[in-house]
PDB file of N, CA and C in Angstrom:
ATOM      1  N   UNK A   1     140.533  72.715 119.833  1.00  0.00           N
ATOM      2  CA  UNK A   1     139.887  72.866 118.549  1.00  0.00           C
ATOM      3  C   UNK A   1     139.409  74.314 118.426  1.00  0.00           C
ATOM      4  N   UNK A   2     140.034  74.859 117.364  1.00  0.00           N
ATOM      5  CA  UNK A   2     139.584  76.515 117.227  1.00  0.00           C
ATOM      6  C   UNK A   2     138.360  76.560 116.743  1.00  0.00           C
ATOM      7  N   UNK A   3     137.293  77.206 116.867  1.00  0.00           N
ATOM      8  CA  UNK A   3     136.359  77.598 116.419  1.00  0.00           C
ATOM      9  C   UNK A   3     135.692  78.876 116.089  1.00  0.00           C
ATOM     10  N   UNK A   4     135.635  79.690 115.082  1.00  0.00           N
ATOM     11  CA  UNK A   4     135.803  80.687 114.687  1.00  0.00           C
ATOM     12  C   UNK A   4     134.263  80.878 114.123  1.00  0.00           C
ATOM     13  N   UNK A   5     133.597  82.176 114.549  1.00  0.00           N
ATOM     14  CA  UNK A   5     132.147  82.256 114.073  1.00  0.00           C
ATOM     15  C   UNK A   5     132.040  83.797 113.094  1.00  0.00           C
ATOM     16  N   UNK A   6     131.833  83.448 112.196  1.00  0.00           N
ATOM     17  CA  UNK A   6     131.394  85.077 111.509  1.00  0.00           C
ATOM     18  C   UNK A   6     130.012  85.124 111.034  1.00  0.00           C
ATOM     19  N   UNK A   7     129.551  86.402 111.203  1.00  0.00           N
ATOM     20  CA  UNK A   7     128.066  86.827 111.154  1.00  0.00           C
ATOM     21  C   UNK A   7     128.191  87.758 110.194  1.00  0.00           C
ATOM     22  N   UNK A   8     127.766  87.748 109.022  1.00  0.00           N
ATOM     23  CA  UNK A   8     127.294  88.784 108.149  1.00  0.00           C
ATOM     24  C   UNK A   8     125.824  88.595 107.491  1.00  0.00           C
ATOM     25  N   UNK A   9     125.912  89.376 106.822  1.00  0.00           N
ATOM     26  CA  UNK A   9     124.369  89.530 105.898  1.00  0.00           C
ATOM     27  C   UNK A   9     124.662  88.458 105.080  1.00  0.00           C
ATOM     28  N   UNK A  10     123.556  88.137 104.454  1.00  0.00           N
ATOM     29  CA  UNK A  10     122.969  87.099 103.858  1.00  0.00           C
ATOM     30  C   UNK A  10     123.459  87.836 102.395  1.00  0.00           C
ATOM     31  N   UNK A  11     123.308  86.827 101.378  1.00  0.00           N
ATOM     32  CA  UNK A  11     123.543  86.583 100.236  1.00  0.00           C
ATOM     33  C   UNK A  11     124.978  86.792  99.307  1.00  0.00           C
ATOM     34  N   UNK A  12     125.881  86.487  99.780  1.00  0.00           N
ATOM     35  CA  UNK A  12     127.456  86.590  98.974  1.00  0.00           C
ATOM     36  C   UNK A  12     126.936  85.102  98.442  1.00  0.00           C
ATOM     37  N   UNK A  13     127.643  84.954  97.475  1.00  0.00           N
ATOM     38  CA  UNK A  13     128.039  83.791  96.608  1.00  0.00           C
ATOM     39  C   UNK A  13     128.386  82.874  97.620  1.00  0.00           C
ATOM     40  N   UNK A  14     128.247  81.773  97.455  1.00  0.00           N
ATOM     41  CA  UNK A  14     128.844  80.046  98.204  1.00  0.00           C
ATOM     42  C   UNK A  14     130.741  80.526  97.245  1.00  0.00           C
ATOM     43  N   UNK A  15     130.957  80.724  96.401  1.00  0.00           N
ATOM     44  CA  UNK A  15     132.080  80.682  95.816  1.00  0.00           C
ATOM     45  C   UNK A  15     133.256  81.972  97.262  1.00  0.00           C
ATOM     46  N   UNK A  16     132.312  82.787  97.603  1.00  0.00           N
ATOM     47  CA  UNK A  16     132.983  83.897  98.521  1.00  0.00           C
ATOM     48  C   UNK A  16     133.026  83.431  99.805  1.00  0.00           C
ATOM     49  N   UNK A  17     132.026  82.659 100.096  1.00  0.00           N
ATOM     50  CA  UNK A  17     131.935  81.716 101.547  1.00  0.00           C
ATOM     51  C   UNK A  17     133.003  80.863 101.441  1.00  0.00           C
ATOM     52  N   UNK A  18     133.373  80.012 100.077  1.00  0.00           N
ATOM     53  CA  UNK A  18     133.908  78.926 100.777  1.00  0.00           C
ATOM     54  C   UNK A  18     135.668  79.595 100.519  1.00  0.00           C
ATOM     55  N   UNK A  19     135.693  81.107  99.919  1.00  0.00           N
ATOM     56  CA  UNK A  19     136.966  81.702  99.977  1.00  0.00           C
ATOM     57  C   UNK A  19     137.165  82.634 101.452  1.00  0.00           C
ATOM     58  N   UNK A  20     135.955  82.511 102.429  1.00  0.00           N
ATOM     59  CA  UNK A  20     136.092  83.043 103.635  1.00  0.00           C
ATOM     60  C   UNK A  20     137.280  81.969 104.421  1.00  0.00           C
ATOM     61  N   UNK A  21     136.253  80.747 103.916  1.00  0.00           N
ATOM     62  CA  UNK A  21     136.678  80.053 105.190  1.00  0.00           C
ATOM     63  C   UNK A  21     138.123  79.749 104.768  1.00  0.00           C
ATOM     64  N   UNK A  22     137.975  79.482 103.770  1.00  0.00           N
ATOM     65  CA  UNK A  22     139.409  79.161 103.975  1.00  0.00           C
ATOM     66  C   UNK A  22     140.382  80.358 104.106  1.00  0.00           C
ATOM     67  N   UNK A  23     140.531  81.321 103.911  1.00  0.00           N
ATOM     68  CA  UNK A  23     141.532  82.195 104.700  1.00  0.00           C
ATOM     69  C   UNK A  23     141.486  82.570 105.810  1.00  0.00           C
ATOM     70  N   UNK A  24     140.269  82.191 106.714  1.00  0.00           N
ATOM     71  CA  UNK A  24     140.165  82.047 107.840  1.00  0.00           C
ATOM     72  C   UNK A  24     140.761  81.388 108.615  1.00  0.00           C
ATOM     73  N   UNK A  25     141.044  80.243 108.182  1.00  0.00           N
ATOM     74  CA  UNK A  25     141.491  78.781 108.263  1.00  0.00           C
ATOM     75  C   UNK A  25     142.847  79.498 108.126  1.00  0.00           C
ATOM     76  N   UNK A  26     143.184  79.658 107.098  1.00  0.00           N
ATOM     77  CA  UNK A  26     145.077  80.055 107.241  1.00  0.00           C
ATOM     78  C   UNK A  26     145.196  80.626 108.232  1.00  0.00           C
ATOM     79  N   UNK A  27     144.738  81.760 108.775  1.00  0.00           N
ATOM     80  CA  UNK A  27     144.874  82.801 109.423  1.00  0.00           C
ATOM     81  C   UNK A  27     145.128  82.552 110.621  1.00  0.00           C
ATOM     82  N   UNK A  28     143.778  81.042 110.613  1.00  0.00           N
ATOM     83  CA  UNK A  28     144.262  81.006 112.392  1.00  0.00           C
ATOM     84  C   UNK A  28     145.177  80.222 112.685  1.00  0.00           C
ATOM     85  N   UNK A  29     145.604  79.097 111.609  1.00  0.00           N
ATOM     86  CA  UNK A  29     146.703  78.193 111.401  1.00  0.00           C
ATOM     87  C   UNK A  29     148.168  78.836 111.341  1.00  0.00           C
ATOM     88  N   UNK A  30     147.941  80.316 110.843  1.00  0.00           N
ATOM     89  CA  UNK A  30     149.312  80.765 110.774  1.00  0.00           C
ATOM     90  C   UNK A  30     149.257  81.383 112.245  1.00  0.00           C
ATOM     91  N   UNK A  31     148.801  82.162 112.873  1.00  0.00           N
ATOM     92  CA  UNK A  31     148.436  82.827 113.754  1.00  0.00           C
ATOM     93  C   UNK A  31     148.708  82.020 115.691  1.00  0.00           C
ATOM     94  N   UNK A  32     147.996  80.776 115.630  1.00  0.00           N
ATOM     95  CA  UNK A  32     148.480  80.094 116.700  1.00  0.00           C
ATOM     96  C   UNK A  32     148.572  78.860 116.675  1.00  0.00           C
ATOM     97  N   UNK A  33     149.322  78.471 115.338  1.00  0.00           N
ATOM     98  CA  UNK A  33     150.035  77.144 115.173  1.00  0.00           C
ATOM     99  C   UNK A  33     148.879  76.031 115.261  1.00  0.00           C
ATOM    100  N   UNK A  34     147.558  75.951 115.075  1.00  0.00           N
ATOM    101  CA  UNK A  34     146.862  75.309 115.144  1.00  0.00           C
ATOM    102  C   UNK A  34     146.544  74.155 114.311  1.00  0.00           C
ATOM    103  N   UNK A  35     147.072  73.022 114.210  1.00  0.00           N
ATOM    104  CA  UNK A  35     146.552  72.008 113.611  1.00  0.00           C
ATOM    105  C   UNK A  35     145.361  72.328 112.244  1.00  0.00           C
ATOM    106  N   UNK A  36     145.516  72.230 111.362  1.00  0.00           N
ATOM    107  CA  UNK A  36     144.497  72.719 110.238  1.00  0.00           C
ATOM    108  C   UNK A  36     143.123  71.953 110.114  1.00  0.00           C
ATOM    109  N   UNK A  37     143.331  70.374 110.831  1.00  0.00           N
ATOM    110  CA  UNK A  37     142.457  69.580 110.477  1.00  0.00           C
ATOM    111  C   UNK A  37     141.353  69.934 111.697  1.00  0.00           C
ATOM    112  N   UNK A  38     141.830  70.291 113.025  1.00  0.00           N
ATOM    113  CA  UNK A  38     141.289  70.950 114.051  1.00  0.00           C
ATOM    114  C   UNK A  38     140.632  72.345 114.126  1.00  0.00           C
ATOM    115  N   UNK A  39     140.420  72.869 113.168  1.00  0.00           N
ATOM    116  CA  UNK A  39     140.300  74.621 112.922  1.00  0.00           C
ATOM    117  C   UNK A  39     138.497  74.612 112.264  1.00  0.00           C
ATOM    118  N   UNK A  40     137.814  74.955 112.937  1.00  0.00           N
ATOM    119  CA  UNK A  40     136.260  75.039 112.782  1.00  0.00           C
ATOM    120  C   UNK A  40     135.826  76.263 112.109  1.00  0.00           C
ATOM    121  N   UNK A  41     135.580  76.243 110.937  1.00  0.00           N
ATOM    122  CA  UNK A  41     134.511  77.578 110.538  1.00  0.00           C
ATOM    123  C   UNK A  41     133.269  77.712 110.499  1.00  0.00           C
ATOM    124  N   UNK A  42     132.494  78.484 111.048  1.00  0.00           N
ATOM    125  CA  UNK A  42     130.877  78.531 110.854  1.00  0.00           C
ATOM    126  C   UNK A  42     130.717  79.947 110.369  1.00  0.00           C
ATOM    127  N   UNK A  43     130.074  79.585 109.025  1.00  0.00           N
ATOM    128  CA  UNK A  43     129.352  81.086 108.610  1.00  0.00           C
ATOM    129  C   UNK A  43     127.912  81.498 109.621  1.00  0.00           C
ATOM    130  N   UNK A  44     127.577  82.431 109.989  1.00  0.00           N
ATOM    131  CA  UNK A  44     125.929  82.751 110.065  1.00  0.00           C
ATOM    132  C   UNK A  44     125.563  83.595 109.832  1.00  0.00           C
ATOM    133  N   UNK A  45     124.270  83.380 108.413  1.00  0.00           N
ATOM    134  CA  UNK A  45     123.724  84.468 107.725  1.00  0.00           C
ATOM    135  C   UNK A  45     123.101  85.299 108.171  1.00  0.00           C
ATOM    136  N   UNK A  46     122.360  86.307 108.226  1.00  0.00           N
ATOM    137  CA  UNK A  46     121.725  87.011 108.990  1.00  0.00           C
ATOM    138  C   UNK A  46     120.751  88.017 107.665  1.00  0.00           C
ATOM    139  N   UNK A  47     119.407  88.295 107.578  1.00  0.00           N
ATOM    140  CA  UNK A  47     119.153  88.718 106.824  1.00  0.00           C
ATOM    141  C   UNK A  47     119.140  90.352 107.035  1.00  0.00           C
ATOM    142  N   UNK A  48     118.848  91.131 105.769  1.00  0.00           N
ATOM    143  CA  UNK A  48     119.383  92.512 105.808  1.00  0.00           C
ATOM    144  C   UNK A  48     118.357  93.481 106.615  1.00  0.00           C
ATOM    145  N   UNK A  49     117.386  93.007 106.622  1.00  0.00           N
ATOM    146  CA  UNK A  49     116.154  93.228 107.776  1.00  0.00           C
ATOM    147  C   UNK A  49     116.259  93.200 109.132  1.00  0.00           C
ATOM    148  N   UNK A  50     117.544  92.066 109.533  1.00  0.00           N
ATOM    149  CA  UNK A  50     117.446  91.925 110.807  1.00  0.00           C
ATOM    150  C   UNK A  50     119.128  92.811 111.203  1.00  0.00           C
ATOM    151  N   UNK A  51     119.115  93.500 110.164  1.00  0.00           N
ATOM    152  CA  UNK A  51     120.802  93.970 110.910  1.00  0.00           C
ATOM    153  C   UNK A  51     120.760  95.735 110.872  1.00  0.00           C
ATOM    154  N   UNK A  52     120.627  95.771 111.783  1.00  0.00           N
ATOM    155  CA  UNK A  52     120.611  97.435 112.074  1.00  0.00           C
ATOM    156  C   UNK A  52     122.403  98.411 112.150  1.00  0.00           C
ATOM    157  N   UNK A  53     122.374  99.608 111.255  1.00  0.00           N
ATOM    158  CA  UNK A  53     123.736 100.065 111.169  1.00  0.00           C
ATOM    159  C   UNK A  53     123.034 101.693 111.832  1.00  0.00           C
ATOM    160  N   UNK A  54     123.737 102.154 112.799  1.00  0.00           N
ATOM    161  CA  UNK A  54     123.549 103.427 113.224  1.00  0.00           C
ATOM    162  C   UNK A  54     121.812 103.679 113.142  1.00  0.00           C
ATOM    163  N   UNK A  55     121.425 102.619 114.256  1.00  0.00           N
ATOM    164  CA  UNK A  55     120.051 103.031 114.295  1.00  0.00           C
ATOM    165  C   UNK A  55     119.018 102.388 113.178  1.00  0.00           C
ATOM    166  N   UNK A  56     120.037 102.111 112.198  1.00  0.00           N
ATOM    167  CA  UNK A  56     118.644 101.463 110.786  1.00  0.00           C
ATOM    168  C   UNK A  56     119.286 100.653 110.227  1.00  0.00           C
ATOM    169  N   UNK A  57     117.421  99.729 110.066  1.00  0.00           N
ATOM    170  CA  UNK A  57     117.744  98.434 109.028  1.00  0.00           C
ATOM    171  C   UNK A  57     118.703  98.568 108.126  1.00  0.00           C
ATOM    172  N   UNK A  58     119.666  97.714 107.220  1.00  0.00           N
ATOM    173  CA  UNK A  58     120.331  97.651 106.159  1.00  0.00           C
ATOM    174  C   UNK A  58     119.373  97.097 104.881  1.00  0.00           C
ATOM    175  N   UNK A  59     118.148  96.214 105.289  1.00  0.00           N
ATOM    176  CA  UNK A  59     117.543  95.826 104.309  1.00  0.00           C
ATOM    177  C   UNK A  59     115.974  96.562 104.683  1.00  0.00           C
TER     178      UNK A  59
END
């Protein structure tokens, strides 16, 4: 069972999340033949406070 985790910042649309997962889902289905019904996506949000780029907060 593939399980695939992505971490970004918080607040995209649910409409952009649920267009993550699913090309995620192709990707890994095309990628190593994986059963589609077997293929796990987990978003995790992370707020812009807690994500540091070159030394500094983003939020």
């Amino acid at each position: 069972m593939p399980l695939v985790t992505v971490t970004m910042i918080e607040g995209r649309p649910p409409e952009a999340k649920r267009a993550l997962i699913r090309e995620v889902t192709d990707a890994v289905e095309r990628a190593i033949a994986a059963p589609r019904p077997s293929i796990r996506v987990i978003i995790q949000e992370v707020p812009a406070a807690h994500w540091g780029v070159a030394g500094e907060p983003k939020g």
